[in-house]
C-alpha atoms as a PDB file:
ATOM      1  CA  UNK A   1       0.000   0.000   0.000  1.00  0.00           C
ATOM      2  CA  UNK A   2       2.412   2.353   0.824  1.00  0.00           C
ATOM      3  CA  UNK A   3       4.861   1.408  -1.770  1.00  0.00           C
ATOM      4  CA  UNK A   4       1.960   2.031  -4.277  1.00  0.00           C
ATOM      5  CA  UNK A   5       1.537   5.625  -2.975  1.00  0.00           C
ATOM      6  CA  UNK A   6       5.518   6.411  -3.235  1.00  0.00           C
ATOM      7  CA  UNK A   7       5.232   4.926  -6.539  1.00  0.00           C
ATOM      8  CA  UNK A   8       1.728   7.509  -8.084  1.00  0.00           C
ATOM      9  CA  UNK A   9       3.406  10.251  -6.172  1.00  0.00           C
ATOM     10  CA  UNK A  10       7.239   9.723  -7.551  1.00  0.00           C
ATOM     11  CA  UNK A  11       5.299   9.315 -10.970  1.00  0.00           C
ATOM     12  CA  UNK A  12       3.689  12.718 -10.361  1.00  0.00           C
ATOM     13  CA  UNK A  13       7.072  14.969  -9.284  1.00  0.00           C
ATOM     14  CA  UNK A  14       8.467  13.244 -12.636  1.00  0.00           C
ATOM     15  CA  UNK A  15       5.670  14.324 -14.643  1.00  0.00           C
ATOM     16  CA  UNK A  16       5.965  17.391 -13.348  1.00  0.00           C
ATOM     17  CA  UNK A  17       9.735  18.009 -13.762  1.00  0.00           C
ATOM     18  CA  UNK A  18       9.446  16.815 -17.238  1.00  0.00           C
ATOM     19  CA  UNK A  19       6.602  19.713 -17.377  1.00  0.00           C
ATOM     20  CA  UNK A  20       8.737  22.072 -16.511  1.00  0.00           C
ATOM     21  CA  UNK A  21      12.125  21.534 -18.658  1.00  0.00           C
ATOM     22  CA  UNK A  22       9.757  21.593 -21.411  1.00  0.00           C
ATOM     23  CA  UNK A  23       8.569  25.385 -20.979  1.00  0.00           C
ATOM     24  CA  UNK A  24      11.779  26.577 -19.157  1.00  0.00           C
ATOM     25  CA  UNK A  25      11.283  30.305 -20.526  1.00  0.00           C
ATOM     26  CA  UNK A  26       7.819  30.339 -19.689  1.00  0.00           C
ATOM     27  CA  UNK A  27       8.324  28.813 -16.402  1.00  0.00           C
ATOM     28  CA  UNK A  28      11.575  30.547 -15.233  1.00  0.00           C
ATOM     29  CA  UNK A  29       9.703  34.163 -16.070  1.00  0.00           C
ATOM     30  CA  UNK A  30       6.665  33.040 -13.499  1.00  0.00           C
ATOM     31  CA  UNK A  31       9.274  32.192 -10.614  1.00  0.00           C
ATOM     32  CA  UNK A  32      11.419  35.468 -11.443  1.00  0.00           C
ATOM     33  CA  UNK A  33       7.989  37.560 -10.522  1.00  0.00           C
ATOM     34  CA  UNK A  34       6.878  35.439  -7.875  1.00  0.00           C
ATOM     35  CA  UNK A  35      10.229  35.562  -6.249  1.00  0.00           C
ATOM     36  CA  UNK A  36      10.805  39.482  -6.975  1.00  0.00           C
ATOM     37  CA  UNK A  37       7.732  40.030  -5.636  1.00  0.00           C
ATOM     38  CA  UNK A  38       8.227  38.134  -2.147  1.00  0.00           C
ATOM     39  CA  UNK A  39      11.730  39.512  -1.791  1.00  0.00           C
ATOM     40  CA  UNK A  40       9.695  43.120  -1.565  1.00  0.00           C
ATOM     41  CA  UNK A  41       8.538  42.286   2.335  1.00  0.00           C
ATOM     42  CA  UNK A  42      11.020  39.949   2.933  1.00  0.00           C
ATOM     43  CA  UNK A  43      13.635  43.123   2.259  1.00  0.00           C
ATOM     44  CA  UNK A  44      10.960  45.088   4.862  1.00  0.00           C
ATOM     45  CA  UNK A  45      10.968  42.758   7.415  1.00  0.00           C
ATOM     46  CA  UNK A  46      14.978  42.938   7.305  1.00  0.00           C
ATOM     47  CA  UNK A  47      14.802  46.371   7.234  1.00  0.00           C
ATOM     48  CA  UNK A  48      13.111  46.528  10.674  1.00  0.00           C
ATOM     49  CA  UNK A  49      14.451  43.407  12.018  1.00  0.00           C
ATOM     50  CA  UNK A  50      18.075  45.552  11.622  1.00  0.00           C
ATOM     51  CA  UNK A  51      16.475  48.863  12.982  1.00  0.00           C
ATOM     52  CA  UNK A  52      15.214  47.087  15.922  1.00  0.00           C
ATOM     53  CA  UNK A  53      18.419  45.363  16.441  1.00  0.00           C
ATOM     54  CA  UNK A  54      20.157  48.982  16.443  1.00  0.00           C
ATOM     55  CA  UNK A  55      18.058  50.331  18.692  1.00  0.00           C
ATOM     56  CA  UNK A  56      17.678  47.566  20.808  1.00  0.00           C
ATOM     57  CA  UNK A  57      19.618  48.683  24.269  1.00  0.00           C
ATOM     58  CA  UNK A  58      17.252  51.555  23.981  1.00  0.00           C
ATOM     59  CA  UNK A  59      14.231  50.327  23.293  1.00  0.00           C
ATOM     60  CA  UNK A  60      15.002  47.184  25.524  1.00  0.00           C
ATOM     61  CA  UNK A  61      16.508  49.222  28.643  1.00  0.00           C
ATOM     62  CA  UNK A  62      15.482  52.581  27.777  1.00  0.00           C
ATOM     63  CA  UNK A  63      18.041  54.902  29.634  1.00  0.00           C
ATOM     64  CA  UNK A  64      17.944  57.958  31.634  1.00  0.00           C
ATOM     65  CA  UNK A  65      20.954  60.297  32.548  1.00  0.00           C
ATOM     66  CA  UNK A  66      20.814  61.591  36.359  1.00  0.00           C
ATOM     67  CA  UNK A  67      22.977  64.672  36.735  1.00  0.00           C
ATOM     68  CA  UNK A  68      24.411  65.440  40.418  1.00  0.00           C
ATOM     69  CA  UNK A  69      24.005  68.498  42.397  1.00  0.00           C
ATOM     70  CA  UNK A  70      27.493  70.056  42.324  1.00  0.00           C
ATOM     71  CA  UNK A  71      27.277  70.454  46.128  1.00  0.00           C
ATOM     72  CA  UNK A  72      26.710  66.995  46.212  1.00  0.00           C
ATOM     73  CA  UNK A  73      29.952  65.332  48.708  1.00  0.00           C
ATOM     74  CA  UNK A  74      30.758  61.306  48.409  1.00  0.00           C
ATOM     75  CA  UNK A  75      28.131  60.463  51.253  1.00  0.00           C
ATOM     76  CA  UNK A  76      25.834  61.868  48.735  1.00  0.00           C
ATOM     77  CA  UNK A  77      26.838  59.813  46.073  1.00  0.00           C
ATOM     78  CA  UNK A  78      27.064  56.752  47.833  1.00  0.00           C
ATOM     79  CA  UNK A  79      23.395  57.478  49.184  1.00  0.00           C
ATOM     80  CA  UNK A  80      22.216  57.769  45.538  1.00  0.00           C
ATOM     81  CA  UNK A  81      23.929  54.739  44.900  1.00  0.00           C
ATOM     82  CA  UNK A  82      22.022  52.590  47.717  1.00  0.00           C
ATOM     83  CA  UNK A  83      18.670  53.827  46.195  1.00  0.00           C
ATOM     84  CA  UNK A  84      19.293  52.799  42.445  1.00  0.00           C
ATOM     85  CA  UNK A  85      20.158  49.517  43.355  1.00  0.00           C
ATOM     86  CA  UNK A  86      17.193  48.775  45.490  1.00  0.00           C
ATOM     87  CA  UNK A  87      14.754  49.995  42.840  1.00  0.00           C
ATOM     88  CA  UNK A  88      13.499  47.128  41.442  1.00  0.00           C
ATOM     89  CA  UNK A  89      12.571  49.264  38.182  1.00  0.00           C
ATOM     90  CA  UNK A  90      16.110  49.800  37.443  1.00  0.00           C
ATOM     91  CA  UNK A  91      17.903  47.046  35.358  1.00  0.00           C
ATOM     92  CA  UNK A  92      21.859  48.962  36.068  1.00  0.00           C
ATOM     93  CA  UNK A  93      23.560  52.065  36.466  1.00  0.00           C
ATOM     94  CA  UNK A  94      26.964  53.182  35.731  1.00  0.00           C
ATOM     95  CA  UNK A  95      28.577  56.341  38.027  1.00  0.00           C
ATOM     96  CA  UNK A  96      30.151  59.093  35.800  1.00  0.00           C
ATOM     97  CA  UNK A  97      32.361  61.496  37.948  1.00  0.00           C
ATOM     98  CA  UNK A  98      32.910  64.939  37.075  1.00  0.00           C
ATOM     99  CA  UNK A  99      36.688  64.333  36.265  1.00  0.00           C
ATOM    100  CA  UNK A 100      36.147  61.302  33.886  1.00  0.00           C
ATOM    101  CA  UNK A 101      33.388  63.206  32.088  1.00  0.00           C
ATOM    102  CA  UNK A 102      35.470  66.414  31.270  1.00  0.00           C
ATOM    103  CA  UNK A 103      38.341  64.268  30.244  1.00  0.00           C
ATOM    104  CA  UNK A 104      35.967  62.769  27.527  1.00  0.00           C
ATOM    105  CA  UNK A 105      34.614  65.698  26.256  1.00  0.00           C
ATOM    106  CA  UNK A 106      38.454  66.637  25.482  1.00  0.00           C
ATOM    107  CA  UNK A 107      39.283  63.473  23.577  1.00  0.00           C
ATOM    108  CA  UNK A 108      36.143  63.950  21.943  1.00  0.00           C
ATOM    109  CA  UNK A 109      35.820  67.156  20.920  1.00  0.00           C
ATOM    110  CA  UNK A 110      39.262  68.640  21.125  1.00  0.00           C
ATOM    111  CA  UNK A 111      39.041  71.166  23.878  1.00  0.00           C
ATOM    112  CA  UNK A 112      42.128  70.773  25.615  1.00  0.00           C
ATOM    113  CA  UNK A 113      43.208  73.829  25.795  1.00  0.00           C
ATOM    114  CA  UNK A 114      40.030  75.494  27.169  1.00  0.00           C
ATOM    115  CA  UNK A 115      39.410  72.911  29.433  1.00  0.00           C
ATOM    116  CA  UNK A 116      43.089  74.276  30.964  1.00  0.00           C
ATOM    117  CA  UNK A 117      42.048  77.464  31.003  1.00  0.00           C
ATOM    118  CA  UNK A 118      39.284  76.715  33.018  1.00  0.00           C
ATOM    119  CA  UNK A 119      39.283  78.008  36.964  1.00  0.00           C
ATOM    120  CA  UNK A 120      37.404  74.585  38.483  1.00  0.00           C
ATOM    121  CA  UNK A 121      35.241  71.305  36.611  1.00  0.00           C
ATOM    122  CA  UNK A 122      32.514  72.839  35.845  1.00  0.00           C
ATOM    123  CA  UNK A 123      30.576  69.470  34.677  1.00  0.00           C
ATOM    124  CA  UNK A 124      28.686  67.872  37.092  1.00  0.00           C
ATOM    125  CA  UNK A 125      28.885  64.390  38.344  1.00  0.00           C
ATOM    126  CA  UNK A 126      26.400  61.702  36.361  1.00  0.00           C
ATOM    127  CA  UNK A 127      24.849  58.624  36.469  1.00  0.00           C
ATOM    128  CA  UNK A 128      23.274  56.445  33.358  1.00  0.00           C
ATOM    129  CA  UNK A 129      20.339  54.436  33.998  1.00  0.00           C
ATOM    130  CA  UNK A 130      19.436  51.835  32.154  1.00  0.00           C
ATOM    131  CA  UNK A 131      15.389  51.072  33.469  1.00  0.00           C
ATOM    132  CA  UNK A 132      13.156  48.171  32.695  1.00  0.00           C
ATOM    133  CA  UNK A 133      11.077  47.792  29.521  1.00  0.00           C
ATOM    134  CA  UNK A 134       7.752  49.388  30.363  1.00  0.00           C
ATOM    135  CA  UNK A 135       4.993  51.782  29.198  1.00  0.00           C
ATOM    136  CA  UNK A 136       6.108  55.885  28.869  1.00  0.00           C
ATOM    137  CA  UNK A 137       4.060  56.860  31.825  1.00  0.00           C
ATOM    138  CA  UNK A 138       5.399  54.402  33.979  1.00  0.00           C
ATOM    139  CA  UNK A 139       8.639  55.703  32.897  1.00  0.00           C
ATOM    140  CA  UNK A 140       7.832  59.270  32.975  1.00  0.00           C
ATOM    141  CA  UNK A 141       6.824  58.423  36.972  1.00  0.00           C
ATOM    142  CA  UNK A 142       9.904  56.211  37.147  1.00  0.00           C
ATOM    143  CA  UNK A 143      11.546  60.078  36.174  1.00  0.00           C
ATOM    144  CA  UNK A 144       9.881  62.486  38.363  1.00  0.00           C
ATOM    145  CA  UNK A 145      10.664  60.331  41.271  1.00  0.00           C
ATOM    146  CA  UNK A 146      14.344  60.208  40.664  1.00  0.00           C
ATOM    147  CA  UNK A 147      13.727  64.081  40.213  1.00  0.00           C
ATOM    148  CA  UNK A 148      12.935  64.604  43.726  1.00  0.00           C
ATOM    149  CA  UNK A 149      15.898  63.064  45.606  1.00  0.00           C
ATOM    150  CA  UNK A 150      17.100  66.155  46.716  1.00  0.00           C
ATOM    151  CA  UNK A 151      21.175  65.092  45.286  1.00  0.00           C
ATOM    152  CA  UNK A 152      19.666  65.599  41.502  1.00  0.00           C
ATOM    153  CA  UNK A 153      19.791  68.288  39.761  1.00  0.00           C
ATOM    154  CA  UNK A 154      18.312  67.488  36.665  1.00  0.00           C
ATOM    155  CA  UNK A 155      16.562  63.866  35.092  1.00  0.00           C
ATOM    156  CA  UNK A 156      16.915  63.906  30.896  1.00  0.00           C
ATOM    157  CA  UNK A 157      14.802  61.294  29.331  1.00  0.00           C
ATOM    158  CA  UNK A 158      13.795  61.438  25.968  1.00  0.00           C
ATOM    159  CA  UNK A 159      10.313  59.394  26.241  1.00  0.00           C
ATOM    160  CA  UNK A 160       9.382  61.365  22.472  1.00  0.00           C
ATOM    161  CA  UNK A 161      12.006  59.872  20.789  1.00  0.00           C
ATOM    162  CA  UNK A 162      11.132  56.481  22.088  1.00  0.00           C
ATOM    163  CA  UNK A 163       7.774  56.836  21.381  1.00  0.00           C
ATOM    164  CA  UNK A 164       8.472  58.000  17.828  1.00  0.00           C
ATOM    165  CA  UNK A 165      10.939  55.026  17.567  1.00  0.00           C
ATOM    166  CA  UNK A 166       8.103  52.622  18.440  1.00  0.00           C
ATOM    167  CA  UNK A 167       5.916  54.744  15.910  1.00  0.00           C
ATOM    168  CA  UNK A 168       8.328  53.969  13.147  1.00  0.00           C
ATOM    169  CA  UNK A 169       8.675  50.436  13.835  1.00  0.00           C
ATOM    170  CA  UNK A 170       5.480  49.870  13.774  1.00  0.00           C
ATOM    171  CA  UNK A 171       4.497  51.758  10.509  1.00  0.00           C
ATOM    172  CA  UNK A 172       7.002  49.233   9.064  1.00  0.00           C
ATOM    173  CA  UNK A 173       5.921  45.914  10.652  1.00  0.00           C
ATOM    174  CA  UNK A 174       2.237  47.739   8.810  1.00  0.00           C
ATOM    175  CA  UNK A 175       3.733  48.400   5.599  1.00  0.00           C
ATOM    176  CA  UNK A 176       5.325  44.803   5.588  1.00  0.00           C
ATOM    177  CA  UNK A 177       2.247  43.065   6.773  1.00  0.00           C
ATOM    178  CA  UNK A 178       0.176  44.731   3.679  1.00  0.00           C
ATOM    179  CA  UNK A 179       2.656  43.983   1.001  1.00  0.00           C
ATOM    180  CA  UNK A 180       3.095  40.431   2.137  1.00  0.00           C
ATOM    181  CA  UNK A 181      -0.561  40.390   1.708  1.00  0.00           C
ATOM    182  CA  UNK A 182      -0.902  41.891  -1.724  1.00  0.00           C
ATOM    183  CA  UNK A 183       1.673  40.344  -3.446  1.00  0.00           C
ATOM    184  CA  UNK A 184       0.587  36.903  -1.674  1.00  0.00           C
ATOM    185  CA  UNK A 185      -3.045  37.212  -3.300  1.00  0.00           C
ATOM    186  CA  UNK A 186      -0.598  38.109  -6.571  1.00  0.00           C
ATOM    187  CA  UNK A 187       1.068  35.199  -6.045  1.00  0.00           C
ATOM    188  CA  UNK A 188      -1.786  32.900  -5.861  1.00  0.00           C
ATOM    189  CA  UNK A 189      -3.549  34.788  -8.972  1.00  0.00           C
ATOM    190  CA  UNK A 190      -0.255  34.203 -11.155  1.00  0.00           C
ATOM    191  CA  UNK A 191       0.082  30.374 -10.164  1.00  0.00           C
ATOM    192  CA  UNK A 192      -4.247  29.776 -10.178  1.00  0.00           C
ATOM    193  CA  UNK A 193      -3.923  31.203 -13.996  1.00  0.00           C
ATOM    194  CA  UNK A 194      -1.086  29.058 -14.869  1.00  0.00           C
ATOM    195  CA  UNK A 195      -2.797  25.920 -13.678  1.00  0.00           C
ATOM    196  CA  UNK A 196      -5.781  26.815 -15.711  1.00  0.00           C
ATOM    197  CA  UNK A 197      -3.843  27.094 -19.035  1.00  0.00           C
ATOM    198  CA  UNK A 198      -1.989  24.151 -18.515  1.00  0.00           C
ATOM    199  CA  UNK A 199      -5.797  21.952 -17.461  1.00  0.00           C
ATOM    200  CA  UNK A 200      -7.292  23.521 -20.611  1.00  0.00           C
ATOM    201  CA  UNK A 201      -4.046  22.298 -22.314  1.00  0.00           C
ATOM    202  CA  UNK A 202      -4.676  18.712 -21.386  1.00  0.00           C
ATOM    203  CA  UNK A 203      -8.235  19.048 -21.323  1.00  0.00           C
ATOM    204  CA  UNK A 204      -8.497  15.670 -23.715  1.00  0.00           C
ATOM    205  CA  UNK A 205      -5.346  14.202 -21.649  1.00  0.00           C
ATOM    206  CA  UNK A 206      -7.796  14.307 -18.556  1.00  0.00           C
ATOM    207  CA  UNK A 207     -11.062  13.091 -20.188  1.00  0.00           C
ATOM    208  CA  UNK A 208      -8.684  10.190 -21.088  1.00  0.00           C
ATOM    209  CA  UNK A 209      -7.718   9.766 -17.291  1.00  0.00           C
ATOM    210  CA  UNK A 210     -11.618  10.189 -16.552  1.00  0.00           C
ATOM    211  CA  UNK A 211     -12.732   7.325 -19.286  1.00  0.00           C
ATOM    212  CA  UNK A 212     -10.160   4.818 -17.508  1.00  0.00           C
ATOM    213  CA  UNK A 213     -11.331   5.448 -14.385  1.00  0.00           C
ATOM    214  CA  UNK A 214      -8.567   7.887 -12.444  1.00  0.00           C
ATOM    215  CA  UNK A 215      -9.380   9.480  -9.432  1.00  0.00           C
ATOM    216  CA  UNK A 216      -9.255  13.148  -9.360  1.00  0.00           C
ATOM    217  CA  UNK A 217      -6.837  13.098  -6.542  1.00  0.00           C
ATOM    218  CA  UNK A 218      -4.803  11.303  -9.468  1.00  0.00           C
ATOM    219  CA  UNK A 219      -5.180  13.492 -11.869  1.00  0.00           C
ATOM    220  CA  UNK A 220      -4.413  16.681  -9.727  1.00  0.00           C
ATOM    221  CA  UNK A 221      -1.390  15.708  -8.497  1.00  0.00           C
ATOM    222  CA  UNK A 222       0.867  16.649 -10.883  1.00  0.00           C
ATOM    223  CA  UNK A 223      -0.657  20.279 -10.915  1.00  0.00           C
ATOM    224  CA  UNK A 224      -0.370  20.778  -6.422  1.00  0.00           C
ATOM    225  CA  UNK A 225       3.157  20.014  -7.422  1.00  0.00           C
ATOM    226  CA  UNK A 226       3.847  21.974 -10.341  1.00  0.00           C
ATOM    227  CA  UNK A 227       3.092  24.502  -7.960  1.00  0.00           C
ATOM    228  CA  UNK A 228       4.547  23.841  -4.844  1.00  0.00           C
ATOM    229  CA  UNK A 229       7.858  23.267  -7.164  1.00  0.00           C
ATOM    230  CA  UNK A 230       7.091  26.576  -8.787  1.00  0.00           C
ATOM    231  CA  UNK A 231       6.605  27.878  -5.473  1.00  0.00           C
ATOM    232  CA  UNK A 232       9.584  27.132  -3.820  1.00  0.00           C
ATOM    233  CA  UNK A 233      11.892  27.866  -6.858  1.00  0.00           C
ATOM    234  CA  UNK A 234      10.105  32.056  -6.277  1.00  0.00           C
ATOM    235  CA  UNK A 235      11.088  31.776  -2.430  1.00  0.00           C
ATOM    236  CA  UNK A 236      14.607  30.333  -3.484  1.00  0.00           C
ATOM    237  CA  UNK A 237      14.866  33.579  -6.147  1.00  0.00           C
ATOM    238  CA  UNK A 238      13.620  35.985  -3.251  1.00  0.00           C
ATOM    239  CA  UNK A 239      16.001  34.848  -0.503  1.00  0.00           C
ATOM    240  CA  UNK A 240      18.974  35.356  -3.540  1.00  0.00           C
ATOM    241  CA  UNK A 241      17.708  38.798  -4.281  1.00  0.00           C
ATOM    242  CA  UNK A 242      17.711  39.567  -0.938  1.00  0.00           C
ATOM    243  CA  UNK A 243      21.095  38.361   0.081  1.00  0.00           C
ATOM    244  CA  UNK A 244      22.147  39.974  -2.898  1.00  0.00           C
ATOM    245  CA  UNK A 245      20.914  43.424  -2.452  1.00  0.00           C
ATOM    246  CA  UNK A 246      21.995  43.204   1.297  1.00  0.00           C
ATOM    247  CA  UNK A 247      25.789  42.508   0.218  1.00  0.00           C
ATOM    248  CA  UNK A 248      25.819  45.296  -1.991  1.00  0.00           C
ATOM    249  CA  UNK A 249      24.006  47.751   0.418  1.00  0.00           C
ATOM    250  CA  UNK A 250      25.992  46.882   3.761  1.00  0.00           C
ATOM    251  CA  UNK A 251      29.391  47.186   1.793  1.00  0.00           C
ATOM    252  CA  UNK A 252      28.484  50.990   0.490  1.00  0.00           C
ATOM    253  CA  UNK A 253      27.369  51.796   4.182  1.00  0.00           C
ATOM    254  CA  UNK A 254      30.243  51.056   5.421  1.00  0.00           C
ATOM    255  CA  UNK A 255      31.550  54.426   4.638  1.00  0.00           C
ATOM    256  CA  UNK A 256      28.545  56.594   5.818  1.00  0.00           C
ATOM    257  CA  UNK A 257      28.307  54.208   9.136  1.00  0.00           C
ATOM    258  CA  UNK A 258      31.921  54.966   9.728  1.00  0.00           C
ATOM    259  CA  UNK A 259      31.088  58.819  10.189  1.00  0.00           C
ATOM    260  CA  UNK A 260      28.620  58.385  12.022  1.00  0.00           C
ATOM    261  CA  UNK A 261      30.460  56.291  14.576  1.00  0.00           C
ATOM    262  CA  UNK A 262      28.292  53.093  14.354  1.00  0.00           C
ATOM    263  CA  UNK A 263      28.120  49.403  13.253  1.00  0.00           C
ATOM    264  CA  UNK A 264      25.050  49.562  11.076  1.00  0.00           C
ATOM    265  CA  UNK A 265      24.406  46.727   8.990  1.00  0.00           C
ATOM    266  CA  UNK A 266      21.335  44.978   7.331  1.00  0.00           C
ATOM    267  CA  UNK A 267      21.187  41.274   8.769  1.00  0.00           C
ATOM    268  CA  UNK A 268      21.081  38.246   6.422  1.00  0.00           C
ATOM    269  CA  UNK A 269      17.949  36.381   6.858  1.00  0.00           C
ATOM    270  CA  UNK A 270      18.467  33.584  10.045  1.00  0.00           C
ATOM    271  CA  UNK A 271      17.942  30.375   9.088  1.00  0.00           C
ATOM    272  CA  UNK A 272      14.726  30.102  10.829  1.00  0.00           C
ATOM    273  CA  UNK A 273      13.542  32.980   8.906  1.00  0.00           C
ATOM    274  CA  UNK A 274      14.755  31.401   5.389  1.00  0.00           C
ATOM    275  CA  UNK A 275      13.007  28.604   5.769  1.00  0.00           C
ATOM    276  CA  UNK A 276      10.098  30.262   6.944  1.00  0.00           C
ATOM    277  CA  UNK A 277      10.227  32.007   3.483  1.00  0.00           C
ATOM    278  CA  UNK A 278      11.105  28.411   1.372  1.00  0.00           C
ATOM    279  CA  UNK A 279       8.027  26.833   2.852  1.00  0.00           C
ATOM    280  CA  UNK A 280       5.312  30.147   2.701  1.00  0.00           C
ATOM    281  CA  UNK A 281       6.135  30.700  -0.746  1.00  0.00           C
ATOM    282  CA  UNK A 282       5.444  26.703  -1.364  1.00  0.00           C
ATOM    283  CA  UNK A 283       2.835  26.535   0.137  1.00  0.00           C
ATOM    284  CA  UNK A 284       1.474  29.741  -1.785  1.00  0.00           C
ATOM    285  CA  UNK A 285       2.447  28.087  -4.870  1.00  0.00           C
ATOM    286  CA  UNK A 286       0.517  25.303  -3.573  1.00  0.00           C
ATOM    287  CA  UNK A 287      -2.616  26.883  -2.646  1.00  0.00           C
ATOM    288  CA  UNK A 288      -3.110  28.703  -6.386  1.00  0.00           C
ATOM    289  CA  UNK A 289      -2.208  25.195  -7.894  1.00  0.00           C
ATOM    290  CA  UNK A 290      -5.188  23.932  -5.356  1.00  0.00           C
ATOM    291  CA  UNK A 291      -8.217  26.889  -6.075  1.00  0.00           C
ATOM    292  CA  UNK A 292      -7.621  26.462  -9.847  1.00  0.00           C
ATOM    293  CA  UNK A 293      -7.481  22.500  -9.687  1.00  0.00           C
ATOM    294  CA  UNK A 294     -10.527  22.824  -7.822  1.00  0.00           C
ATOM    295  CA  UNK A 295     -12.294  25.576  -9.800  1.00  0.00           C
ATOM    296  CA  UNK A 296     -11.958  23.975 -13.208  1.00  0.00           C
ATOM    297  CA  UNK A 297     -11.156  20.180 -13.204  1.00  0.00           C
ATOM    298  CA  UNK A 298     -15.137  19.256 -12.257  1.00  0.00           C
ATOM    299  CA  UNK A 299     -15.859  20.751 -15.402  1.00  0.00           C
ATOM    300  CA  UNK A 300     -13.836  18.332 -17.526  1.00  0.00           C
ATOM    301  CA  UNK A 301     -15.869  15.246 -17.724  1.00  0.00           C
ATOM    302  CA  UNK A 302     -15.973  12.757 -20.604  1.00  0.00           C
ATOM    303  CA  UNK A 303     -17.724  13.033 -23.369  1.00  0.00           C
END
C-alpha cells in the first residue's frame, strides 16, 4: 500500500519536472515575478528586524541620565547609589564622575586647551540608567521620582524619541504586513492562472484519465506540485535577491556608518527565517495550484 503511494506520487514529481524543462522560458519568467515580488517584504521585514536590532539597548533598557548636584559630597553619592540599586525598576547604572566626564569631552571634541584654562570642573557628576522595559508613563513616573531626591539636579529622558521610535517600527511591521498580503493574493492569482492554461491544455489528456477510471486526486497531483515546485523555486529567487541586495548595500554603508560612529548593517535572513520564506512561498504556490485545480477540473468530464 504504501509502496503504491511512493510509486503515483514519484510518478507525479516526474511528470511534473518533465513539465517544466519543457517550458523553461515560460516557467523561469513566473518564478522570477513570484520571487521578486516576495523579496519586496522579505527586504521590509529585514529592514526593521536591523532597525530594531540597532536600537535595541534603547528600546530594551530605555536609559535615563541623572545629573548630580554640584554640592553633592561622596556620602551623597554613595546614598544615591544605595537607592538605584534597590529599585526594582532599574535594570543597572553606571557612576560618571565629574573628572572622567570632562576628560571625555576633550578626547572627543578637542578642547584641551580650554578645558586648561578653566578656573574649576565645571561638569557635574552623572549617572546612566538603564530602566526596565515598560509603558512611557510608567517611565515618565519612574523620572519624576528620581527628580525629587534632593542630590539631583536634573533627570533627561527622551520618552518622544522612544515613542516616535516605536511609531516607526510599527508603521514598518504595517507596511510589511500589507505587502506580504498583496503580493501573496498576486502570487496565488499568477500560479491559479497558470494551472488553468496548462488543465485547458490537457483538457483531452484528462477526459482520457476520466474514461479509464482515475481518481481526481490522481489526476491533480501533478498540478499541487507543479506549484509547490514553482513555489519554492520564487522563495529560493527571493532569498537570492535579498542576500544579494543586502551585500551590496551593507558594503556601500560602510563608509557613511563609519562617520557616524556606528556598526550599522542589514542582517542576512536567520535560518529560521529562510526557511520560513522556502516553505510560505510553497505553500502559496501550492494553494493557487489547489483553487484552480478545484475551480476547473469538475468541469472536464468525458464526453
Amino acid at each position: 500500500m504504501i509502496n503504491a503511494w511512493l510509486s503515483q506520487h514519484g510518478r507525479a514529481l516526474l511528470l511534473t519536472i518533465k513539465q517544466l524543462i519543457q517550458n523553461p522560458i515560460t516557467n523561469l519568467y513566473s518564478v522570477l515575478v513570484m520571487g521578486i515580488a516576495l523579496s519586496l517584504p522579505t527586504g521590509v521585514y529585514i529592514l526593521m528586524e536591523s532597525m530594531q536590532s540597532l536600537s535595541g539597548q534603547v528600546s530594551n533598557t530605555p536609559q535615563m541620565s541623572l545629573f548630580v548636584k554640584t554640592t553633592a559630597d561622596r556620602q551623597d553619592i554613595d546614598s544615591i547609589k544605595q537607592r538605584l540599586e534597590s529599585d526594582t525598576r532599574i535594570v543597572d547604572f553606571q557612576f560618571i564622575s565629574k573628572d572622567a566626564a570632562l576628560q571625555q569631552l576633550q578626547q572627543d571634541n578637542g578642547l584641551t586647551n580650554i578645558a586648561a584654562s578653566l578656573e574649576r570642573n565645571p561638569l557635574p557628576d552623572a549617572f546612566i540608567v538603564h530602566t526596565q522595559k515598560d509603558s512611557t508613563a510608567a517611565l515618565e513616573q519612574l523620572r519624576a521620582t528620581l527628580q525629587n531626591w534632593p542630590e539631583i539636579e536634573l533627570v533627561q529622558f527622551d520618552s518622544d524619541w522612544v515613542e516616535r521610535l516605536d511609531a516607526i517600527l510599527d508603521l514598518g511591521r504595517l507596511i510589511m504586513l500589507m505587502l506580504s498580503t498583496l503580493l501573496s493574493i498576486a502570487i496565488v492569482a499568477i500560479m491559479f492562472n497558470t494551472i488553468r492554461l496548462q488543465i485547458l491544455t490537457k483538457r483531452d489528456e484528462i477526459e482520457i484519465s476520466k474514461l479509464i477510471g482515475a481518481t481526481d486526486s490522481f489526476i491533480q497531483r501533478p498540478f499541487l506540485y507543479f506549484g509547490t515546485i514553482q513555489g519554492l523555486s520564487g522563495g529560493i529567487v527571493a532569498w537570492l535577491i535579498v542576500a544579494f541586495l543586502i551585500d551590496r548595500i551593507n558594503n556601500h554603508l560602510i563608509d557613511l556608518t563609519q562617520l557616524y560612529s556606528t556598526d550599522f548593517q542589514l542582517r542576512f535572513l536567520a535560518i529560521t527565517d529562510s526557511l520560513s520564506l522556502l516553505i510560505f512561498s510553497a505553500w502559496l504556490g501550492w494553494l493557487g495550484a489547489r483553487i484552480s485545480v478545484a475551480s476547473h477540473l469538475w468541469q472536464i468530464e468525458p464526453r
